[in-house]
Protein backbone atom coordinates (compact mmCIF):
# COMPACT_ATOMS: atom_id res chain seq x y z
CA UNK A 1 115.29 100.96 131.25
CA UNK A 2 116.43 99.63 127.97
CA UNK A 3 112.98 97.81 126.02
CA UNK A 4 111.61 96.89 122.62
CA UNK A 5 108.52 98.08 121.09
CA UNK A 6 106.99 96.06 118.90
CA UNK A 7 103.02 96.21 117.23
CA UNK A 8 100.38 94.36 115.15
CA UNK A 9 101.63 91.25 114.80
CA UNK A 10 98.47 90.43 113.12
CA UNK A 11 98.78 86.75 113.55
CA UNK A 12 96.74 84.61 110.99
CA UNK A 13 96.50 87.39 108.62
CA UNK A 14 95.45 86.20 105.19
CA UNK A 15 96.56 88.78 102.58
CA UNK A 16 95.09 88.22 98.46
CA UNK A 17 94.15 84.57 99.98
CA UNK A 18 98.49 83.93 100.95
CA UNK A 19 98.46 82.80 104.53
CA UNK A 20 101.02 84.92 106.22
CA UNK A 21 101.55 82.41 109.03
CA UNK A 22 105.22 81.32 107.60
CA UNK A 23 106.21 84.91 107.19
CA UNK A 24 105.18 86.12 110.60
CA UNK A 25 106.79 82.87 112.39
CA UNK A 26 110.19 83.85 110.48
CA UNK A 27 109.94 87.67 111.99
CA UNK A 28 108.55 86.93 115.41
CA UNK A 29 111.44 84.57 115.78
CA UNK A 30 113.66 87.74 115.04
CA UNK A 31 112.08 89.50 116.99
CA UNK A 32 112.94 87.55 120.10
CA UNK A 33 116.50 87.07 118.53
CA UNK A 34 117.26 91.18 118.68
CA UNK A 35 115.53 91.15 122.07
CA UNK A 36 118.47 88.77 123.58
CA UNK A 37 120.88 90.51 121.35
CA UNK A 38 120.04 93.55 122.72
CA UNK A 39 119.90 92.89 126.40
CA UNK A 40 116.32 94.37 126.47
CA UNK A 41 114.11 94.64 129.82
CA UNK A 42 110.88 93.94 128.39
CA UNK A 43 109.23 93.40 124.95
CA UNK A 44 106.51 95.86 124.10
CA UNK A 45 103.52 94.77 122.09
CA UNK A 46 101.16 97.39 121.75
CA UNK A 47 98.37 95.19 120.03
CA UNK A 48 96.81 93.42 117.21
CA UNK A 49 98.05 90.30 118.24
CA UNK A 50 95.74 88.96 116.21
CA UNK A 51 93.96 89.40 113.02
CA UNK A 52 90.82 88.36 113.82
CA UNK A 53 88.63 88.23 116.93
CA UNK A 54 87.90 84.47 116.61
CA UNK A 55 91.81 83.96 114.83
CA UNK A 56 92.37 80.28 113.15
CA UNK A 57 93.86 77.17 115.24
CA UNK A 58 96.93 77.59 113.38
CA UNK A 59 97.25 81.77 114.37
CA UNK A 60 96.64 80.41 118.28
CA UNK A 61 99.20 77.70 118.08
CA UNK A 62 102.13 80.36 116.82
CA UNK A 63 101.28 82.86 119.40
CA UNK A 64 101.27 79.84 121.45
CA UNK A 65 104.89 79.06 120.28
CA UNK A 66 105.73 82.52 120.55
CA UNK A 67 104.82 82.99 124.58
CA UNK A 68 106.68 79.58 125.12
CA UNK A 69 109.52 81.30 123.53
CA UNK A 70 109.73 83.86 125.53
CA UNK A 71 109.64 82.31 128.03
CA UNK A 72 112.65 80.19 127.14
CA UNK A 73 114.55 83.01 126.83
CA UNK A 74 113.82 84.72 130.43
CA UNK A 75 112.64 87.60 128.41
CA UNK A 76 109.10 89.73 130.00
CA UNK A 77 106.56 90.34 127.55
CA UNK A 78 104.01 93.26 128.12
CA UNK A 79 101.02 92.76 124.98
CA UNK A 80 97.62 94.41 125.23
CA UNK A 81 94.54 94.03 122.79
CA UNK A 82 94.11 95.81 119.26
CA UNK A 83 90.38 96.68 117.98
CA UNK A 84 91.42 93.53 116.08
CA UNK A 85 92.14 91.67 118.75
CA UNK A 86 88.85 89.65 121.21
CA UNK A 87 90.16 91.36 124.97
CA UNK A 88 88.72 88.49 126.75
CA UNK A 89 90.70 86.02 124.38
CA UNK A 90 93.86 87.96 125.00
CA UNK A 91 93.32 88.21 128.72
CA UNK A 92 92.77 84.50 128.86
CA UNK A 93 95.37 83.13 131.57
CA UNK A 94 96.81 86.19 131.83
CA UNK A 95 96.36 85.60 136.22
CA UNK A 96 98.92 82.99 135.70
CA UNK A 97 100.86 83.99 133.15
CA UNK A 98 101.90 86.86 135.24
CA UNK A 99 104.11 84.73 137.32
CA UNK A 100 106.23 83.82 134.20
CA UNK A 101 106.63 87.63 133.10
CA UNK A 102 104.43 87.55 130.66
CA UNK A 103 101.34 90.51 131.06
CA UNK A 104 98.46 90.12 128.74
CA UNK A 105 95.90 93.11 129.11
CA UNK A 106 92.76 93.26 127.11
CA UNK A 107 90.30 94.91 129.97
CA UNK A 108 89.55 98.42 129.81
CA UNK A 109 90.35 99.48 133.44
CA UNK A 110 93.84 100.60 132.63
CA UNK A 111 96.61 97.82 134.17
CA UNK A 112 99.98 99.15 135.87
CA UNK A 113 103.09 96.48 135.68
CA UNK A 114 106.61 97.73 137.77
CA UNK A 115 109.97 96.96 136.30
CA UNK A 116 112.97 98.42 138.16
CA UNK A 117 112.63 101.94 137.82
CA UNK A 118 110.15 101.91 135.42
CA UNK A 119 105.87 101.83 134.93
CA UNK A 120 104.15 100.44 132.69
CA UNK A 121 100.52 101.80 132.06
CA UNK A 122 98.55 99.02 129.87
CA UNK A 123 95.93 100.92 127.82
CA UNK A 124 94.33 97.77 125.12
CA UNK A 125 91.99 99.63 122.66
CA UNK A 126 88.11 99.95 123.71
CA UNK A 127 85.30 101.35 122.23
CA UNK A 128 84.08 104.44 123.77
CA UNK A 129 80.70 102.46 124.71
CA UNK A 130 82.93 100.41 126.33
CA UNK A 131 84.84 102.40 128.62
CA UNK A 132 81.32 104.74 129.05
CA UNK A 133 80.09 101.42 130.53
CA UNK A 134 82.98 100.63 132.59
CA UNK A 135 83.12 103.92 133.85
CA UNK A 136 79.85 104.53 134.10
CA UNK A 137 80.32 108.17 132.52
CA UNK A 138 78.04 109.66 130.36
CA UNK A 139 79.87 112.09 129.26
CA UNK A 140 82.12 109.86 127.14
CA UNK A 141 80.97 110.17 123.64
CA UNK A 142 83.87 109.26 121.28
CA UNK A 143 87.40 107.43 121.32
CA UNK A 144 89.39 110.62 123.00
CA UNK A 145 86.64 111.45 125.71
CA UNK A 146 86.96 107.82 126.99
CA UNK A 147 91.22 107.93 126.90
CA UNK A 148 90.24 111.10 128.90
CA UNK A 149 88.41 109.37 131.62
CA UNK A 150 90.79 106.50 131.85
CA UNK A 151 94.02 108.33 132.01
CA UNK A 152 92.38 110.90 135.06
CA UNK A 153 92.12 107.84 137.17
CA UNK A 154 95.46 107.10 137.12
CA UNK A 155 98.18 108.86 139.67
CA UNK A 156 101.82 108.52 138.31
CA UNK A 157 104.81 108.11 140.36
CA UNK A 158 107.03 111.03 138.84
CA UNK A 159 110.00 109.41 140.63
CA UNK A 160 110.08 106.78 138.02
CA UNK A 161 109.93 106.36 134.14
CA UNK A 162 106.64 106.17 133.18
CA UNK A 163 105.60 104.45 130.02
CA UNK A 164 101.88 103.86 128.11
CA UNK A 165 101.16 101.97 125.89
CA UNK A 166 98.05 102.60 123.34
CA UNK A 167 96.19 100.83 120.44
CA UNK A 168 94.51 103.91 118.29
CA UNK A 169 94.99 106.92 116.28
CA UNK A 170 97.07 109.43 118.10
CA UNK A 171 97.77 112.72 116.39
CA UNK A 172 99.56 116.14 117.61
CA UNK A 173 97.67 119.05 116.63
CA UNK A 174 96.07 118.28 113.14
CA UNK A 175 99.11 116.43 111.82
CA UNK A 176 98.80 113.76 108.85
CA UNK A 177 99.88 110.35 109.45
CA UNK A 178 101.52 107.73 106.97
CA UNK A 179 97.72 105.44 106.99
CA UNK A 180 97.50 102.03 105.24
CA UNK A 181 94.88 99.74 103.45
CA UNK A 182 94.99 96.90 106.06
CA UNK A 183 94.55 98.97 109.10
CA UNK A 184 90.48 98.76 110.20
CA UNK A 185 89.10 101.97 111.37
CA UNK A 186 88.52 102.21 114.98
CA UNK A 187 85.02 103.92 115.54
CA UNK A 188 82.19 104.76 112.46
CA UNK A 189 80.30 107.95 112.85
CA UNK A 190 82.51 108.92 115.53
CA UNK A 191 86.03 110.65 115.44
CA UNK A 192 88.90 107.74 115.93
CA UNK A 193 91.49 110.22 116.82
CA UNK A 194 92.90 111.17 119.93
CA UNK A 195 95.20 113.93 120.76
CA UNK A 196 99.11 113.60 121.72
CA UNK A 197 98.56 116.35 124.79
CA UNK A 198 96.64 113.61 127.02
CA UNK A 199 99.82 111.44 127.00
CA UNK A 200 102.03 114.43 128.02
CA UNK A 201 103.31 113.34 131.48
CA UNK A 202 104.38 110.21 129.80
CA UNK A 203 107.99 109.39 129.02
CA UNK A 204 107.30 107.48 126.45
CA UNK A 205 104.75 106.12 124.73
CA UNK A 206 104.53 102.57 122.36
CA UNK A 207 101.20 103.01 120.31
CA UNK A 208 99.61 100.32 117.92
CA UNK A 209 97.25 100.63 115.20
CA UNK A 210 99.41 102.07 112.40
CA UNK A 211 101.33 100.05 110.27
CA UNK A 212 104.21 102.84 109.32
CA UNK A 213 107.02 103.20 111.73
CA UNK A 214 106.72 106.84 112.42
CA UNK A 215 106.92 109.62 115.32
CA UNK A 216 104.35 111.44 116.77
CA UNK A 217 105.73 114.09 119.06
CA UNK A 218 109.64 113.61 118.33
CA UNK A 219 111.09 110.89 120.27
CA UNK A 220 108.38 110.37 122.97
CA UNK A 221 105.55 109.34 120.98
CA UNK A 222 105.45 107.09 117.70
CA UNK A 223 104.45 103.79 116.31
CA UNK A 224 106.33 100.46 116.10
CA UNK A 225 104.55 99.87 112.54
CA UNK A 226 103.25 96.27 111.65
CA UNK A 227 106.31 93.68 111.37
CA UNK A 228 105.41 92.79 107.47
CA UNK A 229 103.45 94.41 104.69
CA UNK A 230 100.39 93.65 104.99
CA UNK A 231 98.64 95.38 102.08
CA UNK A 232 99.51 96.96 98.65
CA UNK A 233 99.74 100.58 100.42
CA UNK A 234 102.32 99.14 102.62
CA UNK A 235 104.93 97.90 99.50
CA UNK A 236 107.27 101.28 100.37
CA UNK A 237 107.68 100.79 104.05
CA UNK A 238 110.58 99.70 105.92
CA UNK A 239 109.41 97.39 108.92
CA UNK A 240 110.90 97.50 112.10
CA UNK A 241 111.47 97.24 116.09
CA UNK A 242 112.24 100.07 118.13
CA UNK A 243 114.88 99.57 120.82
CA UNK A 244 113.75 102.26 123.60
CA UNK A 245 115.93 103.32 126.44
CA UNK A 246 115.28 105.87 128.99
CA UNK A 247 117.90 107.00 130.89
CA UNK A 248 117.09 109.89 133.84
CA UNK A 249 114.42 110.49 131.90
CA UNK A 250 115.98 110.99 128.81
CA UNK A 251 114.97 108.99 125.93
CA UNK A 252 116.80 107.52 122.99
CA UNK A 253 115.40 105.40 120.58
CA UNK A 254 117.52 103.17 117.76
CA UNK A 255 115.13 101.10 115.05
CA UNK A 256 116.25 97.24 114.11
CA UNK A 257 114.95 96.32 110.43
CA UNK A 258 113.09 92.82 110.12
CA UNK A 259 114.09 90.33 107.56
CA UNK A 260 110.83 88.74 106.07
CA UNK A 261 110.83 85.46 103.75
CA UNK A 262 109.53 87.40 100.80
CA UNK A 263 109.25 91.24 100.57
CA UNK A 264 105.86 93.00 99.09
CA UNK A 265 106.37 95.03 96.20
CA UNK A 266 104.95 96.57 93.71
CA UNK A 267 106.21 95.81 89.47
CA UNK A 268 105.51 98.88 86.83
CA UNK A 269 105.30 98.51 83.26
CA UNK A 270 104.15 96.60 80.27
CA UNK A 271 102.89 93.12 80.13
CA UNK A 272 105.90 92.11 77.90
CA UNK A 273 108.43 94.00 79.53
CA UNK A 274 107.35 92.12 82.76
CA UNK A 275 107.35 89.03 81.67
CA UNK A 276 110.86 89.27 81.28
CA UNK A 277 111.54 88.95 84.55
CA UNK A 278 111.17 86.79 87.74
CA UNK A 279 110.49 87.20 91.14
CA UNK A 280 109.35 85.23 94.90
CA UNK A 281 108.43 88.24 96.08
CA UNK A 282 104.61 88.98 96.82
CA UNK A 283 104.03 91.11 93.97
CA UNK A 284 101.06 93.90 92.68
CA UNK A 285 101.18 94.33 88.69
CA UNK A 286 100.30 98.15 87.28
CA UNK A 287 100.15 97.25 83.60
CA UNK A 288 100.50 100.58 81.10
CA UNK A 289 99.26 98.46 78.27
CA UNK A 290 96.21 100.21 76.14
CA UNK A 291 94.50 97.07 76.38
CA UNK A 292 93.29 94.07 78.45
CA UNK A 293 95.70 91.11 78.30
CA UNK A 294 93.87 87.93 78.03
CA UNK A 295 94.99 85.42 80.89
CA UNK A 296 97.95 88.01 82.13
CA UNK A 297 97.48 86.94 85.89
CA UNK A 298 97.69 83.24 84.90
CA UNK A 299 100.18 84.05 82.93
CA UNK A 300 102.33 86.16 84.95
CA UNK A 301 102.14 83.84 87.82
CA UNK A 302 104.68 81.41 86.04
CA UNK A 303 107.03 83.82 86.22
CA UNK A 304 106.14 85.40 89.40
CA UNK A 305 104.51 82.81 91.64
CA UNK A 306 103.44 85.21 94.87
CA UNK A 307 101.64 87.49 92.20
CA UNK A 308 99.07 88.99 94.31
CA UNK A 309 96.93 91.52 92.19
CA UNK A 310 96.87 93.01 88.90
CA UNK A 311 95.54 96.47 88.01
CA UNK A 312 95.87 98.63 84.16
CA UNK A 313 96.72 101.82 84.70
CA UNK A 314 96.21 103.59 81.67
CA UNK A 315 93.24 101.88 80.98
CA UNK A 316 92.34 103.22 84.39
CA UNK A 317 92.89 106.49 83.06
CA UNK A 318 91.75 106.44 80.04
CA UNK A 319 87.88 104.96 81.93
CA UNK A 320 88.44 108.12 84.07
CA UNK A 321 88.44 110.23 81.44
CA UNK A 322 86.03 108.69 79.39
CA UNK A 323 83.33 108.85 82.40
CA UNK A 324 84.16 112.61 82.54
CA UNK A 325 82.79 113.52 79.21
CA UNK A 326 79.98 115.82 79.47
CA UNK A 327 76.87 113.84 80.13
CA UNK A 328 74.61 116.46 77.39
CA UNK A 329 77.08 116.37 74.72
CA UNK A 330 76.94 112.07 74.71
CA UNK A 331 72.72 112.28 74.57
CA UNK A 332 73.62 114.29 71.42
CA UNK A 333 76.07 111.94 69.88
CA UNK A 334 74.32 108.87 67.41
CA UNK A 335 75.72 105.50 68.53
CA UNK A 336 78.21 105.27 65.38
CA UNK A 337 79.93 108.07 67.20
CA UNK A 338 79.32 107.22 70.65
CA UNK A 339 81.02 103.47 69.74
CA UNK A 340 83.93 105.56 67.94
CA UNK A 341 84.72 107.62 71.46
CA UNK A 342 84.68 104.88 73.31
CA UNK A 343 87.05 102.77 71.40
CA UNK A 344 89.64 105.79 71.05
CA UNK A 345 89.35 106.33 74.44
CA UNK A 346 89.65 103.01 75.15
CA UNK A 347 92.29 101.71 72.77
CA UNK A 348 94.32 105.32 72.55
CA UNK A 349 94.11 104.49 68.23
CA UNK A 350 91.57 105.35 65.69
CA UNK A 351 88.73 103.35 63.77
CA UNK A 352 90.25 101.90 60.10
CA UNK A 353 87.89 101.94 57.33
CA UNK A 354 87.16 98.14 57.86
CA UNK A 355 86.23 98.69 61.28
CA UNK A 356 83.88 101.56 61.02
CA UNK A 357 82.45 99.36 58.26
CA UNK A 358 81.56 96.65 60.71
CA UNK A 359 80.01 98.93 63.52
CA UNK A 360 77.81 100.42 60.51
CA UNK A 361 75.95 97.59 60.05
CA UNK A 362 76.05 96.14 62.70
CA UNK A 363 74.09 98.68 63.71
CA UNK A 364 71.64 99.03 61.04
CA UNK A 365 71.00 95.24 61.90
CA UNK A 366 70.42 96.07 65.03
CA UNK A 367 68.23 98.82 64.03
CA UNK A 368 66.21 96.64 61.53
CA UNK A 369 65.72 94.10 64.33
């Protein structure tokens, strides 16, 4: 069994107000391109299809484009629902679509396809109240108590290769795992994670939900990542499919880079020094300047016209600092020397005489009115 594994697509995703429609058609095209290119069995989506729950005409029409694809190219598609992802708006059509080898699962009553020697367990992400529900188990109380109850349901054929695939936070042990900014988290006041030992009589298994490429027990466990950068956070990763093949049981896995339009990165320095050069990138500023730059986004944005957010670093720090000064010793301070702090902290130079001067009375106006 030779397949790709693939993950939140995240069609429609708007990122700093840039549609990322163009950008995503480029990649999913690719994406079917290394499928023929590598002979693959089946493509693996393990979910986010979407961005949103209700996503935009224009995300529905490329995933649209995207099946037909497919399709075109006698390739099978297995795709279940992400928590960003509506199930009953992935599972739409799915009866027929089945007959063109294309499996949408978004239901929480786990779905088995067969492929040659090989199973495929379909496991789209569900809130625990969800699967408590559907299972009519009270003793389901969070994310990894519901995976629980699903998974003990199920009888696998050891005969053949069996493969999951999961939309959540999947850990081994108490590991830490590469997170981003543009990933939603999957339950509040309840613990999101689940651990790696309930997928252990898996071969393999294709999760969703991070956006990293990354393992989580060696070779048998890991995440696709997201196929572009979706958020600052994100500006360092490498995005990419995974080209799985299990042979006797044995599994091997090779990675295929994506190509986007524009990469996401992130400039460092001075307002001048930046302005010296040029870029169609997507591209986050971190000024070092002491001070504010007036119109620098405006500015910068005729030289970089993807600019997507500015921050100032040392005046970052310098704020930091400044809001860490003990809160007893300012009550004690007058405002001359209060003002005079702040603007040293601020600016990183000291008060001239003609300065001072000015804050001086200024404030004995102030004082007399």
């Amino acid at each position: 069994m030779r397949f790709l594994h693939t993950a939140d697509w995240h069609i429609g995703k708007i990122v700093n107000e840039y549609s990322m429609i163009e950008d995503q058609k480029v990649v999913l095209d690719q994406i079917i391109e290394i499928a023929n290119q590598e002979e693959v069995d089946v493509i693996v989506m393990a979910g986010d299809i979407y961005d949103r729950s209700l996503p935009s005409k224009e995300a529905v029409q490329l995933f649209n484009e995207t099946l037909n694809k497919i399709h075109e190219h006698n390739l099978t598609l297995i795709a279940i629902a992400g928590n960003h992802d509506s199930p009953i708006r992935v599972q739409y059509a799915s009866q027929l679509l089945k007959a063109e080898n294309i499996f949408l699962a978004g239901d929480v009553h786990i779905s088995k396809v067969s492929i040659g020697d090989t199973d495929f367990y379909l496991i789209p992400y569900a809130d625990h109240l969800a699967v408590k529900a559907a299972l009519d188990n009270d003793e389901i109380t969070n994310l990894e108590k519901a995976l629980e109850a699903q998974l003990e349901l199920l009888q696998l054929d050891a005969s053949k290769n069996n493969v999951a695939t999961y939309h959540g936070y999947v850990i081994k042990d108490s590991q830490s795992l590469i997170e981003s900014d543009s990933e939603r988290p999957l339950s509040i006041g309840n613990s999101e994670f689940v651990d790696s030992v309930l997928f252990s009589d898996f071969d393999y298994v294709a999760l969703g939900h991070l956006h990293a490429s990354q393992k989580v027990t060696g070779d048998k466990i890991g995440y696709s990542g997201s196929i572009l950068k979706y958020s600052k956070s994100e500006a360092s990763h490498k995005k990419s499919v995974k080209i799985v093949t299990i042979d006797n049981k044995e599994v091997s896995i090779e990675t295929r880079d994506l190509q986007p339009i524009r990469d996401l990165k992130v400039i460092k320095g001075s307002f001048e020094e930046i302005m010296q050069g040029n870029s169609d990138d997507y591209v986050f500023f971190e000024l070092d300047d002491p001070q504010l730059i007036i119109e620098a986004m405006n500015r910068l944005k005729h030289r970089y016209p993807y600019a997507m957010g500015l921050e100032y670093t040392q005046l970052q720090k310098v704020m930091s600092s400044f809001s860490d000064l003990n809160l007893e010793k300012i009550e004690t301070l007058d405002y001359q020397k209060l003002f005079t702090q702040f603007y040293e902290h601020y600016s990183q130079k000291e008060l001239s005489e003609e300065q001072n001067e000015i804050i001086i009375n200024t404030l004995k106006e102030s004082e007399s009115n």
